[in-house]
Structures are given as C-alpha cells and as structure tokens.
PDB file of N, CA and C in Angstrom:
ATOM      1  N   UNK A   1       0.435   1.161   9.801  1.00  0.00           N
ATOM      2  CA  UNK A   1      -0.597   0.361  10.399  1.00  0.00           C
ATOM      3  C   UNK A   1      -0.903  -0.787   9.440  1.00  0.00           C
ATOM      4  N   UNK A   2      -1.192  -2.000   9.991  1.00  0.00           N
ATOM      5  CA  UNK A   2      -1.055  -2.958   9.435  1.00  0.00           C
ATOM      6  C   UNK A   2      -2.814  -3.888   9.654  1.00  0.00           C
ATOM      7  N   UNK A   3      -3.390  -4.247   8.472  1.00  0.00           N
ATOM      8  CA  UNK A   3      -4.233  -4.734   8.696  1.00  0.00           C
ATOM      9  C   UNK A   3      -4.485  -6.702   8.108  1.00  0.00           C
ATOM     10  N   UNK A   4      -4.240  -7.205   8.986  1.00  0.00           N
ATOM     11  CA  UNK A   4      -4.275  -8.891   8.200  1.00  0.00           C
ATOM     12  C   UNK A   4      -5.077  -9.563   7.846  1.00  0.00           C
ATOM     13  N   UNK A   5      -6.229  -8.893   7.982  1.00  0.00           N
ATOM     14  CA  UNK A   5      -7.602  -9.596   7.117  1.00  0.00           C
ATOM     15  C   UNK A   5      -7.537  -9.028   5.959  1.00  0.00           C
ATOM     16  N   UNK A   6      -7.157  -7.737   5.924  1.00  0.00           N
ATOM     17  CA  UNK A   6      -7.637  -6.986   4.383  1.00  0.00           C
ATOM     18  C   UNK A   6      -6.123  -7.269   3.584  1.00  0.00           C
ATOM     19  N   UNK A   7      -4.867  -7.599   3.879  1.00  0.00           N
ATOM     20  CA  UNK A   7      -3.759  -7.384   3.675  1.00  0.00           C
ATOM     21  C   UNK A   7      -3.516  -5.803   3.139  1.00  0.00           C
ATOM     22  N   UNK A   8      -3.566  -5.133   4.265  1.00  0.00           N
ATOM     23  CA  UNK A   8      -3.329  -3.521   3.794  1.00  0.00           C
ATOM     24  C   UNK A   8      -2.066  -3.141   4.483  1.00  0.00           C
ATOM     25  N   UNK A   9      -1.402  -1.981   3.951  1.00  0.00           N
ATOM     26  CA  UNK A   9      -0.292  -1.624   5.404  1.00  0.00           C
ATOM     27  C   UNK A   9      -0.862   0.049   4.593  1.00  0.00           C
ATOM     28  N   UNK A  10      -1.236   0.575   5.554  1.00  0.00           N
ATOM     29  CA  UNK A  10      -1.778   2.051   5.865  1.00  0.00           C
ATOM     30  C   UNK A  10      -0.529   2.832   6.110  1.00  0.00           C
ATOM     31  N   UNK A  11      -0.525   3.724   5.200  1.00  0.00           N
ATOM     32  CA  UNK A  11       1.024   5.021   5.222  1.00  0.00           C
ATOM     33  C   UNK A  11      -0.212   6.876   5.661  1.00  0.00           C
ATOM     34  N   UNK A  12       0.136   7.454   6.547  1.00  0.00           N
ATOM     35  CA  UNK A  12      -0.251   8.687   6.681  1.00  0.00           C
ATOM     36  C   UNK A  12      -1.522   8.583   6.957  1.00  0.00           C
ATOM     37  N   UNK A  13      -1.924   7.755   7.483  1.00  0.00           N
ATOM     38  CA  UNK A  13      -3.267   7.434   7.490  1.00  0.00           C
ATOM     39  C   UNK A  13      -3.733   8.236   8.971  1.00  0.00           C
ATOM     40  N   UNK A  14      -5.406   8.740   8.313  1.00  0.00           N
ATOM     41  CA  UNK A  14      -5.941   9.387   9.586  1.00  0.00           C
ATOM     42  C   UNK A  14      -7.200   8.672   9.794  1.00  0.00           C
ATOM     43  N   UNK A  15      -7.341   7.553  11.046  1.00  0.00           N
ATOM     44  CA  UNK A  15      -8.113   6.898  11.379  1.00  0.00           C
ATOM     45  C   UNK A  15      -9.410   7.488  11.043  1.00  0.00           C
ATOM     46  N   UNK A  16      -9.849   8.616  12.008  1.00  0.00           N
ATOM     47  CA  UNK A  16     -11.180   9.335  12.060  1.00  0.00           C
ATOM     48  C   UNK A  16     -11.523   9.559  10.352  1.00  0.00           C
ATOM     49  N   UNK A  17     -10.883  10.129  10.027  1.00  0.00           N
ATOM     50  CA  UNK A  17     -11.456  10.774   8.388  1.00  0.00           C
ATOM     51  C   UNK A  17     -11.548   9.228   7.083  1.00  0.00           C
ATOM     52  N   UNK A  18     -10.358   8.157   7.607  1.00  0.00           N
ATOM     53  CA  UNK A  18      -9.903   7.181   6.990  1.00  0.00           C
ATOM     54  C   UNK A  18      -9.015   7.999   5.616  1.00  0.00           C
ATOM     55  N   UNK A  19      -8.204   8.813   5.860  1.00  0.00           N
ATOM     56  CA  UNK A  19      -7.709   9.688   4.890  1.00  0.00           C
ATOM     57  C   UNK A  19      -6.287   9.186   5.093  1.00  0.00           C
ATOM     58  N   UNK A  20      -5.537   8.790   3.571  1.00  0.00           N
ATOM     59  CA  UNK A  20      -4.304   8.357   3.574  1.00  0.00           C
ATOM     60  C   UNK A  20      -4.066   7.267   2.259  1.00  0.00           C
ATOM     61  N   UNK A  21      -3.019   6.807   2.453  1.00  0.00           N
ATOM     62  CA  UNK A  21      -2.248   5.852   1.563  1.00  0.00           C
ATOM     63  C   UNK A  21      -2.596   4.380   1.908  1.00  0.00           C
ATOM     64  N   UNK A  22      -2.384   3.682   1.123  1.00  0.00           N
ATOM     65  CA  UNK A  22      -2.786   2.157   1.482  1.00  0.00           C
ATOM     66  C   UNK A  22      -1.814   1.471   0.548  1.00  0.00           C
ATOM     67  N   UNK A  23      -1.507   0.240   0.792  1.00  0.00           N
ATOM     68  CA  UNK A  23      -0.661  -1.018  -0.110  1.00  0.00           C
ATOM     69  C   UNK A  23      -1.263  -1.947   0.289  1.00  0.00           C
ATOM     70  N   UNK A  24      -1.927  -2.663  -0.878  1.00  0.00           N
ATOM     71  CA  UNK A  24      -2.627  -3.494  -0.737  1.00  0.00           C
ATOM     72  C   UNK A  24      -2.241  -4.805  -1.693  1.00  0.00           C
ATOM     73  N   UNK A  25      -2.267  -6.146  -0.963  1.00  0.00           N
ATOM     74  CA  UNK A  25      -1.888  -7.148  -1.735  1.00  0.00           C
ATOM     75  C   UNK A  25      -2.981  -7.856  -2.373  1.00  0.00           C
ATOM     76  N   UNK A  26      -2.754  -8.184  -3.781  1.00  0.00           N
ATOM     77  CA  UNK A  26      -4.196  -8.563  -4.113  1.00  0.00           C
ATOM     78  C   UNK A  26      -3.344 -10.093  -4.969  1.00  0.00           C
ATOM     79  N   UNK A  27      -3.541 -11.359  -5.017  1.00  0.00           N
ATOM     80  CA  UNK A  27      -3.441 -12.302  -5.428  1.00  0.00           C
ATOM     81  C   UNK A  27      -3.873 -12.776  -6.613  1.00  0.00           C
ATOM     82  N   UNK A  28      -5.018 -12.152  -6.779  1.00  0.00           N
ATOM     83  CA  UNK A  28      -6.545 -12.531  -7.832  1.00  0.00           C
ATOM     84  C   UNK A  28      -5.828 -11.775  -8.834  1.00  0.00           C
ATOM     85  N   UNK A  29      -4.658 -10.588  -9.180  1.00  0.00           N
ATOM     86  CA  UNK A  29      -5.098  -9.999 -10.132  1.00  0.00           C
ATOM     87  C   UNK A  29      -3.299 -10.028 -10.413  1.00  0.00           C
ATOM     88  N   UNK A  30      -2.303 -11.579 -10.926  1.00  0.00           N
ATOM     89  CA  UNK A  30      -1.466 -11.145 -10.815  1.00  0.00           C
ATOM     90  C   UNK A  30      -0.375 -10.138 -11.823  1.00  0.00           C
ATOM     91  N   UNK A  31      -0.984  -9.656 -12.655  1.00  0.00           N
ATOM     92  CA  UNK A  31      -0.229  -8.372 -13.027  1.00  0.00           C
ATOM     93  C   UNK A  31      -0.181  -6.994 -12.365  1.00  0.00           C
ATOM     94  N   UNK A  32      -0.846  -6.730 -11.659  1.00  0.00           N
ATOM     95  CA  UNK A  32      -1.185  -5.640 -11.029  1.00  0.00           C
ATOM     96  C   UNK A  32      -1.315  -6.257  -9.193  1.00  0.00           C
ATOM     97  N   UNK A  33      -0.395  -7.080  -8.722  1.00  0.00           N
ATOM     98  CA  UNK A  33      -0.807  -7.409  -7.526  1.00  0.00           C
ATOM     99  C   UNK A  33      -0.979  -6.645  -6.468  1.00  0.00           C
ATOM    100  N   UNK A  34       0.045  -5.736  -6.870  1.00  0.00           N
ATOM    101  CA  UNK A  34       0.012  -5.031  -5.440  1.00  0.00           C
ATOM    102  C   UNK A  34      -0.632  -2.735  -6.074  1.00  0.00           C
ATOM    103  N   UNK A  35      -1.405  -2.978  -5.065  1.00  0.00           N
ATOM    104  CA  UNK A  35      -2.335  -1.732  -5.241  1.00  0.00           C
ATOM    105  C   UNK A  35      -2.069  -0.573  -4.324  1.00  0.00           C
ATOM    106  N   UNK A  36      -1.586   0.792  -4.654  1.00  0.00           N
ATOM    107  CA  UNK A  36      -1.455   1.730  -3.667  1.00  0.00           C
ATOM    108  C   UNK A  36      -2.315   2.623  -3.879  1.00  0.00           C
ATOM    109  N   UNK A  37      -3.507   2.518  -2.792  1.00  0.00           N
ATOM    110  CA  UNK A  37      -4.451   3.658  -2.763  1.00  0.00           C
ATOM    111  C   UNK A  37      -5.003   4.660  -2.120  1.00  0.00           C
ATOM    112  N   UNK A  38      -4.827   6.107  -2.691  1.00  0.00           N
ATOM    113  CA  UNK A  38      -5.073   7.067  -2.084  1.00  0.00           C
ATOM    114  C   UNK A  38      -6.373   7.237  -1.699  1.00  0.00           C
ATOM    115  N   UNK A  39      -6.834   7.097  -0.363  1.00  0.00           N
ATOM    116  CA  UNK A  39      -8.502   7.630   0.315  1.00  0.00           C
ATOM    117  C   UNK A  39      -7.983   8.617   0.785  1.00  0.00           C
ATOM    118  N   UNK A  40      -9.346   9.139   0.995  1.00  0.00           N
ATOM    119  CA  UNK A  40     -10.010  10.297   1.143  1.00  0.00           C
ATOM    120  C   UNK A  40     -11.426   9.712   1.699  1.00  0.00           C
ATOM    121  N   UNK A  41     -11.941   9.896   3.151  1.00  0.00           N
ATOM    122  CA  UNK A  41     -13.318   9.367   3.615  1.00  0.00           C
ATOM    123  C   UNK A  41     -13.828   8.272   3.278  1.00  0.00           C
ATOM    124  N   UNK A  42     -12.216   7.340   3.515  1.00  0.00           N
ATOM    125  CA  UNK A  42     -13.434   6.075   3.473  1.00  0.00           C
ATOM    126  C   UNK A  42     -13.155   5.872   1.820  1.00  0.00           C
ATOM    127  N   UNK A  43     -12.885   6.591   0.930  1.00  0.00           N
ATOM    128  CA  UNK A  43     -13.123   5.914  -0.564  1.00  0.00           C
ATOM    129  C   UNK A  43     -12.173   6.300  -1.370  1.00  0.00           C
ATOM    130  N   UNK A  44     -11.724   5.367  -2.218  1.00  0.00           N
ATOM    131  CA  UNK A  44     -10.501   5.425  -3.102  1.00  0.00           C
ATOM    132  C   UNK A  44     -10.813   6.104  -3.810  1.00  0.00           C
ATOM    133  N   UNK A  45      -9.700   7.302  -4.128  1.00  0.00           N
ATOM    134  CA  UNK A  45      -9.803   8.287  -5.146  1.00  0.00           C
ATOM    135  C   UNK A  45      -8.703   7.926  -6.019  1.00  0.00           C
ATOM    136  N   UNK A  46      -7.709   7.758  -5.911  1.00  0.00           N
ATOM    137  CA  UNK A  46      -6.250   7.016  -7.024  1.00  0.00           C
ATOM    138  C   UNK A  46      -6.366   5.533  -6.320  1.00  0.00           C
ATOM    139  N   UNK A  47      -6.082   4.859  -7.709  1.00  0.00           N
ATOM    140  CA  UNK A  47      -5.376   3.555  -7.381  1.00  0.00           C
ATOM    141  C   UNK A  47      -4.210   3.287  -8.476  1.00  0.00           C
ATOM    142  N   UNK A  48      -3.232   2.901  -8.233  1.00  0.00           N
ATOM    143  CA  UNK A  48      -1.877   2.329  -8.837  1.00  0.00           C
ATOM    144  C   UNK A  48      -1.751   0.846  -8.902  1.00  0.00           C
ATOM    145  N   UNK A  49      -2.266   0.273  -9.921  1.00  0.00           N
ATOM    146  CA  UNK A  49      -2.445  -1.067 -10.003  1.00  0.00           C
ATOM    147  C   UNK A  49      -0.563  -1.198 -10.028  1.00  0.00           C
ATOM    148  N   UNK A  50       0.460  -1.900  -9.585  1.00  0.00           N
ATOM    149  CA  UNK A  50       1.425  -2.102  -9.710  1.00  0.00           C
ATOM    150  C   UNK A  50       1.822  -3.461 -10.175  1.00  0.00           C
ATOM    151  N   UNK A  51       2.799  -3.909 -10.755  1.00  0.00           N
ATOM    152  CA  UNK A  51       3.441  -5.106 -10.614  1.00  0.00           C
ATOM    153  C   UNK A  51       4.251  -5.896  -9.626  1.00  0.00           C
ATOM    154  N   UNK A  52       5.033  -5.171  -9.152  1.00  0.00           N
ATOM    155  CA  UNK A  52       5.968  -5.991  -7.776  1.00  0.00           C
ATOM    156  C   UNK A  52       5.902  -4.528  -7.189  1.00  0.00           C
ATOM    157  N   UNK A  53       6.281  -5.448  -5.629  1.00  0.00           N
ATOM    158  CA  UNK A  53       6.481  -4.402  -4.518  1.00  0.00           C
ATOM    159  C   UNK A  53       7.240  -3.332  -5.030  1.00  0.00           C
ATOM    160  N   UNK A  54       8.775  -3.588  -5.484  1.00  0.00           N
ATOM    161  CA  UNK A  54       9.481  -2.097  -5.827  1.00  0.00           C
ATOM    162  C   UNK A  54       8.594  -1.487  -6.103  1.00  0.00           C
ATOM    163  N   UNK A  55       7.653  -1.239  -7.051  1.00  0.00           N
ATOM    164  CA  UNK A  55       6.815  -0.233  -8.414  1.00  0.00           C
ATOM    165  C   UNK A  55       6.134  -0.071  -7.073  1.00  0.00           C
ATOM    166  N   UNK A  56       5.357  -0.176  -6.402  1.00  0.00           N
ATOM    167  CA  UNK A  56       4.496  -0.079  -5.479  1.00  0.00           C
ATOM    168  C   UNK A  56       5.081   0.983  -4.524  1.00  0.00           C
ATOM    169  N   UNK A  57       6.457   0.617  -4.229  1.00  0.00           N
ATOM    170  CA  UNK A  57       7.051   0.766  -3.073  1.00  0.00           C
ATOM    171  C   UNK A  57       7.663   2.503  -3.864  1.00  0.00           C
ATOM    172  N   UNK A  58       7.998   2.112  -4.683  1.00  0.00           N
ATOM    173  CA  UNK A  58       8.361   3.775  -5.921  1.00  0.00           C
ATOM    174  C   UNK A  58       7.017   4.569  -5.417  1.00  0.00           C
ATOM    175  N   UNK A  59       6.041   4.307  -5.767  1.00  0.00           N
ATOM    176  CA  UNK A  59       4.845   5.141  -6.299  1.00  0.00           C
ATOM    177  C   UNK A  59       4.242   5.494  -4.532  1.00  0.00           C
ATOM    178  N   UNK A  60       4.550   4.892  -3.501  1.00  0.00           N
ATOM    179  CA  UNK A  60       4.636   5.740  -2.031  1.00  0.00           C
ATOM    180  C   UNK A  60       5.556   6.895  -2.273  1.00  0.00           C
ATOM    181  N   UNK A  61       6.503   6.467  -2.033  1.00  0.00           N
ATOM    182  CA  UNK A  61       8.001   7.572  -2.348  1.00  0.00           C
ATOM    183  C   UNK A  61       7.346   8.498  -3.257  1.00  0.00           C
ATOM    184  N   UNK A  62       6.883   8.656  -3.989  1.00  0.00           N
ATOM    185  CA  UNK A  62       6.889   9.886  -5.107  1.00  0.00           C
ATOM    186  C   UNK A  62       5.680  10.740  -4.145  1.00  0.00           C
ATOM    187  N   UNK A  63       4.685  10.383  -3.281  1.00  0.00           N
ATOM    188  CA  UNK A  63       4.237  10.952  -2.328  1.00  0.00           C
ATOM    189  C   UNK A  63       4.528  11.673  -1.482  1.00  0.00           C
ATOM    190  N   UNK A  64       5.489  10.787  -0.522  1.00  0.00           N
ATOM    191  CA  UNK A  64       6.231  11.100   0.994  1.00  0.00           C
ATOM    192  C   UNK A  64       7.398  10.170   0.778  1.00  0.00           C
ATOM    193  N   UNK A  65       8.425  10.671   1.671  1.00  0.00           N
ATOM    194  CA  UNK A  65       9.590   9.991   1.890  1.00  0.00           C
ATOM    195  C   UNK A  65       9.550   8.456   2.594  1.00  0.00           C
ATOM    196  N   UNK A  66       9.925   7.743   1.633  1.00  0.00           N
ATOM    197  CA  UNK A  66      10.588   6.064   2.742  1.00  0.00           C
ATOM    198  C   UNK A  66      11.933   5.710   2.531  1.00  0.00           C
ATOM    199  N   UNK A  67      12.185   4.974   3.103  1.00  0.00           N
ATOM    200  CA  UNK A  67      13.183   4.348   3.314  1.00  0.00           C
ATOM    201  C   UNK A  67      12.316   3.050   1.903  1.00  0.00           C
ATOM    202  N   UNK A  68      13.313   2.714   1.070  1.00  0.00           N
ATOM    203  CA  UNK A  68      12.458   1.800   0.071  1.00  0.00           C
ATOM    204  C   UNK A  68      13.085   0.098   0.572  1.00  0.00           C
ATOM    205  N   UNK A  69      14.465   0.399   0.998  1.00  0.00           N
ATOM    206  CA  UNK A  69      14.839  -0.862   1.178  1.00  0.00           C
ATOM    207  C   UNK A  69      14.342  -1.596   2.498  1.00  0.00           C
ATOM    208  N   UNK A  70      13.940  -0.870   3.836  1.00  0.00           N
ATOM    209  CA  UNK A  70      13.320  -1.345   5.001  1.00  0.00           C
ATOM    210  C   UNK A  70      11.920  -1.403   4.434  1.00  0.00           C
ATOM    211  N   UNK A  71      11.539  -0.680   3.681  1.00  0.00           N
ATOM    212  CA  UNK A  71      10.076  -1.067   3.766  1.00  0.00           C
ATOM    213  C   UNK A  71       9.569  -2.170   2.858  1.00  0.00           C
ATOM    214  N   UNK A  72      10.272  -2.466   2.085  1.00  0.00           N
ATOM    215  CA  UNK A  72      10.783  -4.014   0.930  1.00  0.00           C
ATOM    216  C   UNK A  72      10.143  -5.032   1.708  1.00  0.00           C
ATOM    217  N   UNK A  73      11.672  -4.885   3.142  1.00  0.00           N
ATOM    218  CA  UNK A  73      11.773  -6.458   4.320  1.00  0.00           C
ATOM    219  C   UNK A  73      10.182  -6.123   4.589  1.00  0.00           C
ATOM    220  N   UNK A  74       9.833  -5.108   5.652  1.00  0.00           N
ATOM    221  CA  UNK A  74       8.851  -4.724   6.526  1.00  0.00           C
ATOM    222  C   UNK A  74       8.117  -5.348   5.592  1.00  0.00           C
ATOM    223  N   UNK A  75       7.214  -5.326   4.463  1.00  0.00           N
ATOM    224  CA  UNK A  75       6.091  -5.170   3.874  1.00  0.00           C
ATOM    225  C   UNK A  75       6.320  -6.700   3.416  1.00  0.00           C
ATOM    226  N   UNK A  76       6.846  -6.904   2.825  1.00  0.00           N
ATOM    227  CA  UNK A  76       6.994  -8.389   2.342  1.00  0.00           C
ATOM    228  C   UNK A  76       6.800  -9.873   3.263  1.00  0.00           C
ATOM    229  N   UNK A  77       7.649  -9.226   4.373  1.00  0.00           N
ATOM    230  CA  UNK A  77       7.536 -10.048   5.627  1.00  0.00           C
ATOM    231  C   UNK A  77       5.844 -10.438   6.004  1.00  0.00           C
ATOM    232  N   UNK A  78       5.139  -8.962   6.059  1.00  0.00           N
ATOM    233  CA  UNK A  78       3.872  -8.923   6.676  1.00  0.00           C
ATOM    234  C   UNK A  78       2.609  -9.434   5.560  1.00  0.00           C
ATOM    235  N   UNK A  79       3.120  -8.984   3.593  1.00  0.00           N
ATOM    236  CA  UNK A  79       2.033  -9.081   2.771  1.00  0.00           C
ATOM    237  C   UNK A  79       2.003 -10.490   2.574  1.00  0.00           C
ATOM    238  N   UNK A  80       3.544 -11.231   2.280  1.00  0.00           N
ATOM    239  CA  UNK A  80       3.340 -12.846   1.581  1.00  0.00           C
ATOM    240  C   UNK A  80       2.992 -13.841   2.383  1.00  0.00           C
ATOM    241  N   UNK A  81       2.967 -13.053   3.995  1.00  0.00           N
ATOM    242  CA  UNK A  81       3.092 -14.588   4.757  1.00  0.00           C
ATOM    243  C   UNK A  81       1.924 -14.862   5.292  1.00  0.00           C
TER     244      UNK A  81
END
C-alpha cells in the first residue's frame, strides 16, 4: 500500500490496528534517507534509519520475504518521483 502524501509504501500492514512495516522516504535527513518502520497501533516501535534503498530494501527481507530486485523498480518508481 502506497501512500503519496506521506511517501510511505506499507509491507504487512493491518489497516484497523495500523500494525506493520513501513518505507519511508525522508529527503531532510540525507544519510539516513530512507526509514523502515515497524508499528504497532499507530506508533513506531523500530526504526532503521538506512542509507539507500538496497539497505532499506535488506532490512524488509530480514523480516519477511521480497523479491529485492522488483521491489528496487516498484519503490523507486513510486518514492523519487
């Protein structure tokens, strides 16, 4: 799920509880641009400040299974543009 105001793309995510994974693009902070964060109700309990998508895109995977190279295109396509 993809959100374009917040630049988020939501992995396992459970609407009602807001429980799940997040990748989040952040501009303001560029050593750590891209952020994967685990909620739980609405509120971040882990965050993974990352450097580039790969590291980002690693630190899903060590969670749950992706595909790293479709989700590269997918995510890149949707975070830079």
């Amino acid at each position: 799920m993809y959100n374009e105001q917040q630049q988020v793309v939501r992995y396992k995510w459970n609407q009602p509880a807001g429980s799940g994974f997040r990748l989040r693009y952040d501009a303001i902070d560029p050593e750590h641009s891209y952020h994967v964060e685990e909620c739980d109700n609405h509120i971040v309990m882990d965050d993974w400040g990352c450097a580039d998508l790969d590291e980002a895109l690693s630190v899903l995977n060590q969670h749950f299974d992706i595909n790293i190279t479709e989700e590269r295109h997918r995510v890149s396509a949707r975070l830079l543009n």
